[in-house]
Protein backbone atom coordinates (compact mmCIF):
# COMPACT_ATOMS: atom_id res chain seq x y z
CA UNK A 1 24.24 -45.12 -16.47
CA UNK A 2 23.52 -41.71 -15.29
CA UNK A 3 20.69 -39.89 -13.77
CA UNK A 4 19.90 -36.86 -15.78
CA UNK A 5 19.87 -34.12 -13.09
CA UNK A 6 17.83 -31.69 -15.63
CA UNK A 7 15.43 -34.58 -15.70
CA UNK A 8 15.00 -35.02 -11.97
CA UNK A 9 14.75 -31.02 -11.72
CA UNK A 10 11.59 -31.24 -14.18
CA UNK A 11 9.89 -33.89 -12.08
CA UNK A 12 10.34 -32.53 -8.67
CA UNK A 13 9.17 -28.91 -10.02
CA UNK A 14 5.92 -30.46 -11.31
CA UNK A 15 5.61 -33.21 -8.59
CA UNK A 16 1.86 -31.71 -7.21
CA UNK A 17 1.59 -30.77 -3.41
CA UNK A 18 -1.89 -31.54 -2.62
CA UNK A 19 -3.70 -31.45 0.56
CA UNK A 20 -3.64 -34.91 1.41
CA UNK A 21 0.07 -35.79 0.84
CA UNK A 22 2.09 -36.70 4.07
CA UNK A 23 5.42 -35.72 4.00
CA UNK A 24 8.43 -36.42 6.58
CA UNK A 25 9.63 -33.66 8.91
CA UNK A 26 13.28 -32.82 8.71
CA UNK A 27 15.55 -30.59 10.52
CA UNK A 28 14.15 -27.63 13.11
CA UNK A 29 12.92 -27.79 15.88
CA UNK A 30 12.49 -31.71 17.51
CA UNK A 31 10.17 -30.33 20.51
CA UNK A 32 7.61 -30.91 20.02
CA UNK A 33 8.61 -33.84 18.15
CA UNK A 34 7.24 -33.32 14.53
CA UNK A 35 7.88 -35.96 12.67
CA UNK A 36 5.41 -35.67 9.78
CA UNK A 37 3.64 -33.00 7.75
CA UNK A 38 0.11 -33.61 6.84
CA UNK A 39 -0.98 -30.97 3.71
CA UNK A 40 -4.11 -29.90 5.17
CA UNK A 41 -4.65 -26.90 3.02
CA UNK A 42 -2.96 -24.83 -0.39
CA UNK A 43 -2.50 -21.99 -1.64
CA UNK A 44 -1.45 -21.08 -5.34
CA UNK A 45 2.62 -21.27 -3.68
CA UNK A 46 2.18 -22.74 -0.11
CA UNK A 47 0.90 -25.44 1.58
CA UNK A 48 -0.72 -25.43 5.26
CA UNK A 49 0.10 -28.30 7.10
CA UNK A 50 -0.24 -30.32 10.70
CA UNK A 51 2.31 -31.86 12.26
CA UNK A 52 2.42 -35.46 13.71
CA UNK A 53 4.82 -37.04 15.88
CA UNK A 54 5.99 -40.90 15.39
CA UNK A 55 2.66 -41.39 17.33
CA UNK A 56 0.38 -40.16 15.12
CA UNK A 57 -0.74 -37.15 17.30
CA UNK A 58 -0.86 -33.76 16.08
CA UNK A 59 1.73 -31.34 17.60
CA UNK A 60 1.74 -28.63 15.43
CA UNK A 61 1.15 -26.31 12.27
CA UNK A 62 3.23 -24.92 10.04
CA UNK A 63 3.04 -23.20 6.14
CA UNK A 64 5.48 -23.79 3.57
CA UNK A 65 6.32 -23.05 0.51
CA UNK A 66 5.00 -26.08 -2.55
CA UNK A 67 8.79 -26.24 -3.65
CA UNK A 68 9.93 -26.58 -0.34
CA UNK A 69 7.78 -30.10 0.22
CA UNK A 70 8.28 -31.10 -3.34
CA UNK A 71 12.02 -31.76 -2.22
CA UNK A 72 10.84 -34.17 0.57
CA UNK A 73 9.67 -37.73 -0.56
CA UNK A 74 5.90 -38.60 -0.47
CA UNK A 75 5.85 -40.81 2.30
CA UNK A 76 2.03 -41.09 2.06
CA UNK A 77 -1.62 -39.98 1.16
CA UNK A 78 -5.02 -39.90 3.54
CA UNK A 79 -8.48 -39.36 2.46
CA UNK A 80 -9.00 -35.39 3.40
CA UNK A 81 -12.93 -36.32 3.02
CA UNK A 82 -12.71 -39.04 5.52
CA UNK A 83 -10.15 -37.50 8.21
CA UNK A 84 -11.36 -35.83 11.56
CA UNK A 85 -9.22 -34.45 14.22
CA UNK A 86 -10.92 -35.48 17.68
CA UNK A 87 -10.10 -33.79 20.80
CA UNK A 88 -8.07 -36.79 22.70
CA UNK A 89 -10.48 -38.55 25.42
CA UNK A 90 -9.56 -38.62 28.88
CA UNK A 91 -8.91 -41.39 30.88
């Protein structure tokens, strides 16, 4: 059996970025230590996003391009209506 590569072209270019979907950092820069993107935001072709290290703590921002993140797997989803940043407690 083969994979139809015309096939898996179609479904990545209507796979939906939507703020919401977590997606895994790749490449770049490792400092501060992104390791996920969290869609936070879109436009009609981009997507605003915070990044997360492997602890869960956000490290950065960053916009890309919808296609760009539709290449990456869907690694997960979060409520946008229940998340809340919270400045980290000290102590």
């Amino acid at each position: 059996m083969k994979l139809d590569k015309e096939l898996l072209k179609n479904v990545v270019a209507s796979s939906e970025v939507l703020p919401g979907n977590i997606y895994p950092a790749k490449g770049g820069r490792r400092s501060p230590g992104t390791d996920f993107w969290l869609v936070v935001s879109c436009s009609t072709h981009g997507a605003h996003c915070i990044g997360f290290n492997a602890d869960g703590e956000p490290v950065s921002t960053a916009s890309y391009l919808k296609g760009a993140l539709r290449e990456r797997p869907l690694v997960g989803r979060v409520d946008m209506e229940a998340f809340v940043l919270k400045e980290k407690a000290n102590g």
